[in-house]
PDB file of N, CA and C in Angstrom:
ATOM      1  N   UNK A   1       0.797  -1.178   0.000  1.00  0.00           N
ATOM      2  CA  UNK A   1       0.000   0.000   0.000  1.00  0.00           C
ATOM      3  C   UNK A   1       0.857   1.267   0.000  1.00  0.00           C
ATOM      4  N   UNK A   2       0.667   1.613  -0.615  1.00  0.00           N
ATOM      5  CA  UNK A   2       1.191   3.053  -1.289  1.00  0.00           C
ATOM      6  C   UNK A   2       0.150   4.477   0.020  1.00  0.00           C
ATOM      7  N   UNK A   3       1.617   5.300   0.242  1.00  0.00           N
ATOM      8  CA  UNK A   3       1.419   6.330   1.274  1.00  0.00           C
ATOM      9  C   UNK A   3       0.924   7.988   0.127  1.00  0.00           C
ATOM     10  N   UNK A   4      -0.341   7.858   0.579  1.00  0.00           N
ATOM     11  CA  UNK A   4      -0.652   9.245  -0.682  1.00  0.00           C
ATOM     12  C   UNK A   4      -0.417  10.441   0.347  1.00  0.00           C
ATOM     13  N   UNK A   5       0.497  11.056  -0.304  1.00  0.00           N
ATOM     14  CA  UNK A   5       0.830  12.608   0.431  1.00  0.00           C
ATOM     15  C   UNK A   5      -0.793  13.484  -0.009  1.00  0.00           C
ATOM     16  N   UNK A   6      -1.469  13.990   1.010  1.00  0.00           N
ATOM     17  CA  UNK A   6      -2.257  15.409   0.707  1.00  0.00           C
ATOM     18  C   UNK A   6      -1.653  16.293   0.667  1.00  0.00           C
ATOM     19  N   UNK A   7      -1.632  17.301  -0.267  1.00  0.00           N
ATOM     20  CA  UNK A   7      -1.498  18.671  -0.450  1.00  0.00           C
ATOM     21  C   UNK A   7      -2.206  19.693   0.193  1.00  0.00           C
ATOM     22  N   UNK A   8      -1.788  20.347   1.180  1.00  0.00           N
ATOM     23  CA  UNK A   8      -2.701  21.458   1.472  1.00  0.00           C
ATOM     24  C   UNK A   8      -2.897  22.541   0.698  1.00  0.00           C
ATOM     25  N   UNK A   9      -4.261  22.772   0.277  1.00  0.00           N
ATOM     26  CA  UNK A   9      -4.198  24.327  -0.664  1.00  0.00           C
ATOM     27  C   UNK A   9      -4.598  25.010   0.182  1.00  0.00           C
ATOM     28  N   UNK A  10      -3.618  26.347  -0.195  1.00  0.00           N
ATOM     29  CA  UNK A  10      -4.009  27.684   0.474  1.00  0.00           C
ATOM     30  C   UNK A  10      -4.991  28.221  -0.691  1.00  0.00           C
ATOM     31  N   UNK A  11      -5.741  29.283   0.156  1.00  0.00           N
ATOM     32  CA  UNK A  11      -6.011  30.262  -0.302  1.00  0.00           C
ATOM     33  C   UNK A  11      -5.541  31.658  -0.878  1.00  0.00           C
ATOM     34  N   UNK A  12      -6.072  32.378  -1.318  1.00  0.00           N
ATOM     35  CA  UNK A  12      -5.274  33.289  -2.484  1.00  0.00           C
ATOM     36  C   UNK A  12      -5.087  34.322  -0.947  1.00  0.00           C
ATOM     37  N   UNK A  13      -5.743  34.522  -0.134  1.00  0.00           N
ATOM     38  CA  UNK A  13      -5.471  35.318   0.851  1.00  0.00           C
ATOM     39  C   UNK A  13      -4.507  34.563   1.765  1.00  0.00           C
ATOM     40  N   UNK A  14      -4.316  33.383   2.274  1.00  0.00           N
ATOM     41  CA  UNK A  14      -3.398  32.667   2.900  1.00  0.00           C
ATOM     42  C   UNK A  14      -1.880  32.910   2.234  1.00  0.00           C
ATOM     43  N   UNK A  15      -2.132  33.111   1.094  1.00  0.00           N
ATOM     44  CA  UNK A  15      -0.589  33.256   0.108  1.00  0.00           C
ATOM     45  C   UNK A  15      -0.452  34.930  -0.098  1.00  0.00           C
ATOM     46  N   UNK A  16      -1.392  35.609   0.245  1.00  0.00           N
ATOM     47  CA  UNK A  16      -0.680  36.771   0.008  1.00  0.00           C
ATOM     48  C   UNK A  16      -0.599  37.504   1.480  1.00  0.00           C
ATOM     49  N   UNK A  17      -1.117  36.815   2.367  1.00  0.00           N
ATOM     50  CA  UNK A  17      -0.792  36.671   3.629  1.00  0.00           C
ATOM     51  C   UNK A  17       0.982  36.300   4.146  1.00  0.00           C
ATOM     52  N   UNK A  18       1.658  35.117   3.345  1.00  0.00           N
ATOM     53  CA  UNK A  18       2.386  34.691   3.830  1.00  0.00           C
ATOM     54  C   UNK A  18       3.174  35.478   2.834  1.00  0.00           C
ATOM     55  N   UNK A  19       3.319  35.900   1.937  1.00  0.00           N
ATOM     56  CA  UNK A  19       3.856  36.723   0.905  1.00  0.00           C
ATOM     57  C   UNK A  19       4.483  38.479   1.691  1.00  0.00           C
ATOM     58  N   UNK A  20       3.054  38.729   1.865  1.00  0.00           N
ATOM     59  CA  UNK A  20       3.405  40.151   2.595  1.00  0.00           C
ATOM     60  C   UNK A  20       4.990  39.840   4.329  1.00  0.00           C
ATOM     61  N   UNK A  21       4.165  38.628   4.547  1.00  0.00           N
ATOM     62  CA  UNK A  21       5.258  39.024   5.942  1.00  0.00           C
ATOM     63  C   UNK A  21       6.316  37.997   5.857  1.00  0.00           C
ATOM     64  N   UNK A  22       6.351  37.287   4.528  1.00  0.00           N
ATOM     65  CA  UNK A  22       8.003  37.263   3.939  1.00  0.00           C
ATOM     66  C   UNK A  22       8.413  38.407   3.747  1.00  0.00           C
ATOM     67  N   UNK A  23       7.959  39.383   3.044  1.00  0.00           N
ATOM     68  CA  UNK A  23       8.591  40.667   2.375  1.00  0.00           C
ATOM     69  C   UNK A  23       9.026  41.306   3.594  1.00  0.00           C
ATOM     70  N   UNK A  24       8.311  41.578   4.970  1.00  0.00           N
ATOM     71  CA  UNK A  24       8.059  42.295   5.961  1.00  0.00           C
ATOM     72  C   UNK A  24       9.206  41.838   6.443  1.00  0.00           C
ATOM     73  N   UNK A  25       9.632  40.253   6.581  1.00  0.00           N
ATOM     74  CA  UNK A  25      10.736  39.867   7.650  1.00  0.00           C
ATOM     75  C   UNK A  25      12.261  40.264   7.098  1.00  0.00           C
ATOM     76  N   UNK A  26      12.269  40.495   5.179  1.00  0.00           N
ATOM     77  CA  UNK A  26      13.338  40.470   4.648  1.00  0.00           C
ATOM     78  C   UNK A  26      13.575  42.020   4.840  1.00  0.00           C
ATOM     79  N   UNK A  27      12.585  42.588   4.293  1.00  0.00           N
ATOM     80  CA  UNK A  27      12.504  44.489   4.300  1.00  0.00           C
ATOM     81  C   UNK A  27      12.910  44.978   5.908  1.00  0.00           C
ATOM     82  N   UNK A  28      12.273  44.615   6.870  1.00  0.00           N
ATOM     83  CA  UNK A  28      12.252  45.245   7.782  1.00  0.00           C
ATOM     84  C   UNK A  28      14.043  45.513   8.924  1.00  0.00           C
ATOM     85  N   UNK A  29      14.740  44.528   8.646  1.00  0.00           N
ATOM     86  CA  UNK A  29      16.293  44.530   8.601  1.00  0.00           C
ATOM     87  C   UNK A  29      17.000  45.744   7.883  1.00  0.00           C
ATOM     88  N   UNK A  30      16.460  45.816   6.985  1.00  0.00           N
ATOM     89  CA  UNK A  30      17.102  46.849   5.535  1.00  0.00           C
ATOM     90  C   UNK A  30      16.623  48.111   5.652  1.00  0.00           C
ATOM     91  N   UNK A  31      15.291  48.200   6.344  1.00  0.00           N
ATOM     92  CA  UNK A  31      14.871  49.531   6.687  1.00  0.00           C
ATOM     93  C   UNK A  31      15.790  50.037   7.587  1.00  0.00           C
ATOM     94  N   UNK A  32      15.872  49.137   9.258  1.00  0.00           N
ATOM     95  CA  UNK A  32      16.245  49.893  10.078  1.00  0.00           C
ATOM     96  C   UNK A  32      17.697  50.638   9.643  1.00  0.00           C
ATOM     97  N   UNK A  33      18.519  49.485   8.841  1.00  0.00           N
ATOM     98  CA  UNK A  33      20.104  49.811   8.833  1.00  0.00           C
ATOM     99  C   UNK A  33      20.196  50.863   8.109  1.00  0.00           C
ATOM    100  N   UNK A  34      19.722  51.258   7.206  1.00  0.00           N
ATOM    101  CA  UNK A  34      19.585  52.244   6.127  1.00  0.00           C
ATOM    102  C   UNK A  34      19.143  53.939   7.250  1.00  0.00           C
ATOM    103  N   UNK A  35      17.932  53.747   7.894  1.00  0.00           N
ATOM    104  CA  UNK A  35      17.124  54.676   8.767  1.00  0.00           C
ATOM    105  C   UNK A  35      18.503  54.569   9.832  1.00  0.00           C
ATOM    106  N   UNK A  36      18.932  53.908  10.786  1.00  0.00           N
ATOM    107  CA  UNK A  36      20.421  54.392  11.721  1.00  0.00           C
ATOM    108  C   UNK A  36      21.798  54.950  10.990  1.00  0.00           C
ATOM    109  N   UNK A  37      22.038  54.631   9.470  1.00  0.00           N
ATOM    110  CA  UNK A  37      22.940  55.271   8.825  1.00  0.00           C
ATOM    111  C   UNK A  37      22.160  56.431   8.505  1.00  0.00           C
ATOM    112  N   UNK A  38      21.316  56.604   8.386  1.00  0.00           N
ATOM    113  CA  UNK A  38      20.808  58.131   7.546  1.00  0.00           C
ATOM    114  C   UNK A  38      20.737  58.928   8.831  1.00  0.00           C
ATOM    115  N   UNK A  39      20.920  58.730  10.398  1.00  0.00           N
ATOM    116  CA  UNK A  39      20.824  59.252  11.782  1.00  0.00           C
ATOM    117  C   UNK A  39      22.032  59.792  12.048  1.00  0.00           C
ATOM    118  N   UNK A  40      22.823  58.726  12.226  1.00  0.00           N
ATOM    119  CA  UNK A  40      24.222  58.730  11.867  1.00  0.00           C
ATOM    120  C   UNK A  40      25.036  60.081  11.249  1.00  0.00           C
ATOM    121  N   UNK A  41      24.002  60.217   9.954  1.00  0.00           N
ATOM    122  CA  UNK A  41      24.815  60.859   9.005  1.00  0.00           C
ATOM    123  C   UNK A  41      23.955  62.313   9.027  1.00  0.00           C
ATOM    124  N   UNK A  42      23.105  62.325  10.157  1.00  0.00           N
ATOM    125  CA  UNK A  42      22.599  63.881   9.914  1.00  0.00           C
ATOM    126  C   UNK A  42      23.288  64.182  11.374  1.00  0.00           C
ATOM    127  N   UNK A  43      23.279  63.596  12.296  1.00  0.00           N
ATOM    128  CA  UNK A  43      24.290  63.672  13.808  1.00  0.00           C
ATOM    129  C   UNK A  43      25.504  64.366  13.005  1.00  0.00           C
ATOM    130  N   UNK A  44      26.194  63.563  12.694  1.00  0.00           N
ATOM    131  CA  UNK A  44      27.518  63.873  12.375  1.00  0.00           C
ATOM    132  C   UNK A  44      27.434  65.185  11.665  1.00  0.00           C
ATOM    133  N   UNK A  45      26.558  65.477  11.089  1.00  0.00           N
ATOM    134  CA  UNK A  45      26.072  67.493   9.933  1.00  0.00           C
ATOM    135  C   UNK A  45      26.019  68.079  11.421  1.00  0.00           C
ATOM    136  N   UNK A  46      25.241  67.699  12.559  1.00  0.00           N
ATOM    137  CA  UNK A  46      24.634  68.657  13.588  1.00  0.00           C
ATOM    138  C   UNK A  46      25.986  68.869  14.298  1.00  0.00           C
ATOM    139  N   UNK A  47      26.749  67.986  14.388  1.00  0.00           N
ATOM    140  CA  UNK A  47      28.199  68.000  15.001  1.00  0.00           C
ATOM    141  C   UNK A  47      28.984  69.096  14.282  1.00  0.00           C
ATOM    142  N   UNK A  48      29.068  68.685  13.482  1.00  0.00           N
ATOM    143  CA  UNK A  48      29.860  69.867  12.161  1.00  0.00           C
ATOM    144  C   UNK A  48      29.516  71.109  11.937  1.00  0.00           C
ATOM    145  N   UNK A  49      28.025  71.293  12.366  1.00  0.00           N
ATOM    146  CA  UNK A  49      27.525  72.521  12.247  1.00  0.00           C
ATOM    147  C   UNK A  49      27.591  73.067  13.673  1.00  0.00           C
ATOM    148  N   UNK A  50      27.717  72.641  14.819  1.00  0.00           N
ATOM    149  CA  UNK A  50      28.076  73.504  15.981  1.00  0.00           C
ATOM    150  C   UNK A  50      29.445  73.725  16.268  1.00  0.00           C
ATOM    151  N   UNK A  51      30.635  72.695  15.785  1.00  0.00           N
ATOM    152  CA  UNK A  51      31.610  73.303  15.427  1.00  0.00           C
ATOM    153  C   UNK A  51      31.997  74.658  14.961  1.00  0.00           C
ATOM    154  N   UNK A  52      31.324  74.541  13.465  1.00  0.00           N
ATOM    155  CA  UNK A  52      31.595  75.718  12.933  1.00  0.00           C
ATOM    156  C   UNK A  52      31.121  77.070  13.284  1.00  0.00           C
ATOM    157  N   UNK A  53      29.639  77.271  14.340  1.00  0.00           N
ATOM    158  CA  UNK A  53      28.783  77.878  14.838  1.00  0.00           C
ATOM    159  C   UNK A  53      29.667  78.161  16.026  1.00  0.00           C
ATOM    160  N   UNK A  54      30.030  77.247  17.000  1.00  0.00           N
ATOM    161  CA  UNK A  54      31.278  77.790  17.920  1.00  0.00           C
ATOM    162  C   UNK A  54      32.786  78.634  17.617  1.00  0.00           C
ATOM    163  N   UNK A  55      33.247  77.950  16.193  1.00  0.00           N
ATOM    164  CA  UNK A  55      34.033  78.849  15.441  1.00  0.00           C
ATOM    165  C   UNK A  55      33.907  80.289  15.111  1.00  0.00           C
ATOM    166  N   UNK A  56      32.423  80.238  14.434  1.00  0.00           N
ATOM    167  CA  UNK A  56      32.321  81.512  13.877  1.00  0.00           C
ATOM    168  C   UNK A  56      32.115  82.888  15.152  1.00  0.00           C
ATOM    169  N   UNK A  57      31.619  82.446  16.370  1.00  0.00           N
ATOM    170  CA  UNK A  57      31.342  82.704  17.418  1.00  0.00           C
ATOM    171  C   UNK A  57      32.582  83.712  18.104  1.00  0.00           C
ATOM    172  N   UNK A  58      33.667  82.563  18.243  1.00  0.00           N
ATOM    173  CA  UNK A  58      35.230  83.376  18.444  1.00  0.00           C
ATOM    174  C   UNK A  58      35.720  84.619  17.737  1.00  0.00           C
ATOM    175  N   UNK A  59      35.792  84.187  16.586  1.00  0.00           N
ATOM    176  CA  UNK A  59      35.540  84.850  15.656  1.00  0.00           C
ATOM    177  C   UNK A  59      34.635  86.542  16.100  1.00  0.00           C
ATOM    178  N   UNK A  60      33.899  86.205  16.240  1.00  0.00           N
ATOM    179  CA  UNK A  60      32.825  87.404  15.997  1.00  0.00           C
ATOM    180  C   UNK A  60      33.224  88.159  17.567  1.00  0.00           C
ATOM    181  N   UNK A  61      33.711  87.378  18.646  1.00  0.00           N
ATOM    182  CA  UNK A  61      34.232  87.611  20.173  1.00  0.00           C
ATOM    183  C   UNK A  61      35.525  88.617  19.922  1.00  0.00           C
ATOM    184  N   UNK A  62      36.352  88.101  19.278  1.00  0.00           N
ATOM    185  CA  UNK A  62      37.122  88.689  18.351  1.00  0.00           C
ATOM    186  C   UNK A  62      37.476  90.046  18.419  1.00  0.00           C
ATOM    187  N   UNK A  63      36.290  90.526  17.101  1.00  0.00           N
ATOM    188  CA  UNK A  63      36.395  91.288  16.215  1.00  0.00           C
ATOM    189  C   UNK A  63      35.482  92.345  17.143  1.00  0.00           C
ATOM    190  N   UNK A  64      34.884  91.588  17.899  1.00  0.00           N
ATOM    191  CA  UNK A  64      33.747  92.756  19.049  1.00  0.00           C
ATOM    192  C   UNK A  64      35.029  93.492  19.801  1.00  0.00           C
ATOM    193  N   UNK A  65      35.593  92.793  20.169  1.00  0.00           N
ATOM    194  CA  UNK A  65      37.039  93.396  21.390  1.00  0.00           C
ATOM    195  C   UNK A  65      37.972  93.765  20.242  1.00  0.00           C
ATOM    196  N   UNK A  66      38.055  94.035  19.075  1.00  0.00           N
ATOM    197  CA  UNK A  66      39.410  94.613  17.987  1.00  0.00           C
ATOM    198  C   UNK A  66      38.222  96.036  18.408  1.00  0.00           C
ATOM    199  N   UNK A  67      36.798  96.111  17.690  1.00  0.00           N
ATOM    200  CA  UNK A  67      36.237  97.056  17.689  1.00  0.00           C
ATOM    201  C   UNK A  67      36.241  98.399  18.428  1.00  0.00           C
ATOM    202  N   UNK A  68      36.108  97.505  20.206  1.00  0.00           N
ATOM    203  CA  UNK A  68      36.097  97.916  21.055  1.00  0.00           C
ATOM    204  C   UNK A  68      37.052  98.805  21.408  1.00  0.00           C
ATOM    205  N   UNK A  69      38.395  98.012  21.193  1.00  0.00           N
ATOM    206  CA  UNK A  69      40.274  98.735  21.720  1.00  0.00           C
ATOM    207  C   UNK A  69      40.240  99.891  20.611  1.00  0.00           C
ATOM    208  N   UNK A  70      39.604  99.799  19.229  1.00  0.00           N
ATOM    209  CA  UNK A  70      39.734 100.901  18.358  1.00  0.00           C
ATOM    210  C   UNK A  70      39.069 101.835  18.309  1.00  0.00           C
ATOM    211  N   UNK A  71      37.690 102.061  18.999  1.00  0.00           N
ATOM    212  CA  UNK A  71      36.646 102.828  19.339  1.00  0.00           C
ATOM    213  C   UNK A  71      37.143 103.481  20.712  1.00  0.00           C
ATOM    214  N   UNK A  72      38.108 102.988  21.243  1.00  0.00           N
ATOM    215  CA  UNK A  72      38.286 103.820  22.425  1.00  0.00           C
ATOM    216  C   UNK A  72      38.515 105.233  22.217  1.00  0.00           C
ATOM    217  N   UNK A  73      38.267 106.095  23.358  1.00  0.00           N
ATOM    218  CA  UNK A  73      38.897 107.718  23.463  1.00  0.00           C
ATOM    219  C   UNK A  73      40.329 107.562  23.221  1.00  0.00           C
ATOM    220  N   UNK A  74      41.408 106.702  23.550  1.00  0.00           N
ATOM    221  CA  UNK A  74      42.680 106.645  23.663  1.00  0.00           C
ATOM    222  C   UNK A  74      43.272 106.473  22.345  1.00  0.00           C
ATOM    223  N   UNK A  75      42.622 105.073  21.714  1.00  0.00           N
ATOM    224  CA  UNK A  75      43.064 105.374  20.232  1.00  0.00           C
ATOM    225  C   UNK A  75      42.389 106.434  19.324  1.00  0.00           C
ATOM    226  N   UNK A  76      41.390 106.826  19.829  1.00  0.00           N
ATOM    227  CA  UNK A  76      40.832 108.050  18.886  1.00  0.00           C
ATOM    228  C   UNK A  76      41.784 109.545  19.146  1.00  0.00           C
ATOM    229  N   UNK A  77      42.579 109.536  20.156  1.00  0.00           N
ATOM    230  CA  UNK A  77      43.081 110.548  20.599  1.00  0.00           C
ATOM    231  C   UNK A  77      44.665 110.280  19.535  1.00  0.00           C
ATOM    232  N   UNK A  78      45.007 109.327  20.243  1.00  0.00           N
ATOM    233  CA  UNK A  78      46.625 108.923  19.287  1.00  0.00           C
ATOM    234  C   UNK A  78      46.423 108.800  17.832  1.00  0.00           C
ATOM    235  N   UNK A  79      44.781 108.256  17.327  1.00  0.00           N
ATOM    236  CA  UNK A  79      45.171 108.085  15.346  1.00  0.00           C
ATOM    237  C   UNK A  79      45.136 109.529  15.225  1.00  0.00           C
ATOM    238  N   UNK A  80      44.405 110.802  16.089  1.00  0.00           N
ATOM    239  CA  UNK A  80      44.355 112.199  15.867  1.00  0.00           C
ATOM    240  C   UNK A  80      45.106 112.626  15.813  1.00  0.00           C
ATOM    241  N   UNK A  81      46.463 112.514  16.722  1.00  0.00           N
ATOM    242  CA  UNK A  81      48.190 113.476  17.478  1.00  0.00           C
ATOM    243  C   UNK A  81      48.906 112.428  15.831  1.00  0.00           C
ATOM    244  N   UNK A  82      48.179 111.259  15.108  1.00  0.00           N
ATOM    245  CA  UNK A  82      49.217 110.889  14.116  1.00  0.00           C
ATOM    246  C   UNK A  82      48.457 111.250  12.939  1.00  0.00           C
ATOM    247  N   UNK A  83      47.585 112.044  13.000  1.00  0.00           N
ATOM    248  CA  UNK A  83      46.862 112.745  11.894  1.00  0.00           C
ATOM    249  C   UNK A  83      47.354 114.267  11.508  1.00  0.00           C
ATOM    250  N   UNK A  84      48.092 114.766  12.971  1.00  0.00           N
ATOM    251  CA  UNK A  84      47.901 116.305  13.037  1.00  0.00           C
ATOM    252  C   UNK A  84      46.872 116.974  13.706  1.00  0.00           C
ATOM    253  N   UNK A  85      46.065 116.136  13.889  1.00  0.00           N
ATOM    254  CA  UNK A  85      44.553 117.121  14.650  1.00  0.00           C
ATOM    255  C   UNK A  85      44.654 117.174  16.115  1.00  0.00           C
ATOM    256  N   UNK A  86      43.651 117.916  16.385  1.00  0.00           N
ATOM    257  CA  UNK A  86      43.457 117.985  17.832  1.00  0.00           C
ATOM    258  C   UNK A  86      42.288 118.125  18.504  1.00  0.00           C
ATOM    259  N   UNK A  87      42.357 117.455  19.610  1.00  0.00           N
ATOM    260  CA  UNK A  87      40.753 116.929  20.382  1.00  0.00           C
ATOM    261  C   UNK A  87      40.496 118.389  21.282  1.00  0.00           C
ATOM    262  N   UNK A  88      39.495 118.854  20.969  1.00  0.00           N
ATOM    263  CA  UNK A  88      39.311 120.893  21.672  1.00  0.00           C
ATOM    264  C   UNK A  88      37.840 120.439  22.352  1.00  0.00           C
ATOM    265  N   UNK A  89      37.822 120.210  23.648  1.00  0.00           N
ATOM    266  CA  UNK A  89      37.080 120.163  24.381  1.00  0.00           C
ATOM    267  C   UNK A  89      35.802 121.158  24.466  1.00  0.00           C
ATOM    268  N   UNK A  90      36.731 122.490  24.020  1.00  0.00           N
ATOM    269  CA  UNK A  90      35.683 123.941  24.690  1.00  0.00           C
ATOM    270  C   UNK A  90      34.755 123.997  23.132  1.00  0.00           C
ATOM    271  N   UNK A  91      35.393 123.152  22.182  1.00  0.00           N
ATOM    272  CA  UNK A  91      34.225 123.584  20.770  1.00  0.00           C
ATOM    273  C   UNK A  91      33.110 122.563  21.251  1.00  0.00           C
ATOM    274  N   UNK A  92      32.905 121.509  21.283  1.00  0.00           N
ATOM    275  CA  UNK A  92      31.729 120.351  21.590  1.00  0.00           C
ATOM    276  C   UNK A  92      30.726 120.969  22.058  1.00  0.00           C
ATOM    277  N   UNK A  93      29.855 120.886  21.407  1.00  0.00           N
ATOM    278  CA  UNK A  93      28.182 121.844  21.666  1.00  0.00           C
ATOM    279  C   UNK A  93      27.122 120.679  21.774  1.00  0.00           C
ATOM    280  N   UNK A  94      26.346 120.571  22.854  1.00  0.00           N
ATOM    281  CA  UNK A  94      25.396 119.494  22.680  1.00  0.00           C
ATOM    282  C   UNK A  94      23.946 119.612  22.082  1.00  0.00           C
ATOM    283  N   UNK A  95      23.420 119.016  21.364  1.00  0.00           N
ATOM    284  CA  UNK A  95      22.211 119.591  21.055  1.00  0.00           C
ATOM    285  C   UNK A  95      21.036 118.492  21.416  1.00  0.00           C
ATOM    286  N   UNK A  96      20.557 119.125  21.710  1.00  0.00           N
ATOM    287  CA  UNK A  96      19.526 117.746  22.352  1.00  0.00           C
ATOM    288  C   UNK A  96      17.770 118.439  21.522  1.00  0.00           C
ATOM    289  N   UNK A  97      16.858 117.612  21.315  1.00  0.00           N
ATOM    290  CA  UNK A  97      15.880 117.794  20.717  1.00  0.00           C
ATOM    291  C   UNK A  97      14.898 117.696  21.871  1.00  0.00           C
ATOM    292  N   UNK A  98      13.735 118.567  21.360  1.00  0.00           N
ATOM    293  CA  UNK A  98      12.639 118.558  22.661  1.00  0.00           C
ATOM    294  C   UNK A  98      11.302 117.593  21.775  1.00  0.00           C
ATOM    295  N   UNK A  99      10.798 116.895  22.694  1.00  0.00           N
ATOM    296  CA  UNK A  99      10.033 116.331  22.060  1.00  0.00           C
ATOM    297  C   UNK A  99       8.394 117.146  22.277  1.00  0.00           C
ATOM    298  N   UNK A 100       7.966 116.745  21.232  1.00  0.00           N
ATOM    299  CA  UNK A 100       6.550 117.425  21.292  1.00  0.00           C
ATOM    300  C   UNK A 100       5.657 116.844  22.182  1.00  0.00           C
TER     301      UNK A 100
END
């Protein structure tokens, strides 16, 4: 006596059932690695960009204190004595506006 194998048939929904969460088990690996490199790789921009944001910062710390030492009365007095001019206290007239 001969052993007859049955075949189980699926259904068209049983197969696209088992179809979808094949795809799901192969895809879903490939998503994450792809989605933590693309994290990865905007971290590392946000890194780079506060670098340069702390850079430009010094920078600007800088150029506030060059401003500052050159805006003084002291160097405005000395680029004047190496101009020829002279700082005359008694001419300075203030004018102030009245408001309505």
């Amino acid at each position: 006596m001969r052993k007859v194998k049955k075949r189980l048939k699926m259904s068209k929904f049983e197969k696209l059932l088992y179809t979808f969460t094949f795809l799901l088990l192969v895809s879903s690996p490939i998503t994450i690695v792809f989605s933590k490199a693309t994290l990865s790789k905007v971290n590392f921009d946000v890194e780079q960009k506060k670098k340069d944001i702390a850079s430009q910062e010094k920078k600007n710390e800088s150029l506030s204190m060059k401003i500052n030492e050159l805006a003084s009365l002291d160097k405005v007095q000395e680029v004047a004595k190496d101009q020829g001019l002279s700082y005359n206290y008694n001419s300075i007239k203030n004018i102030q506006e009245e408001d309505e």
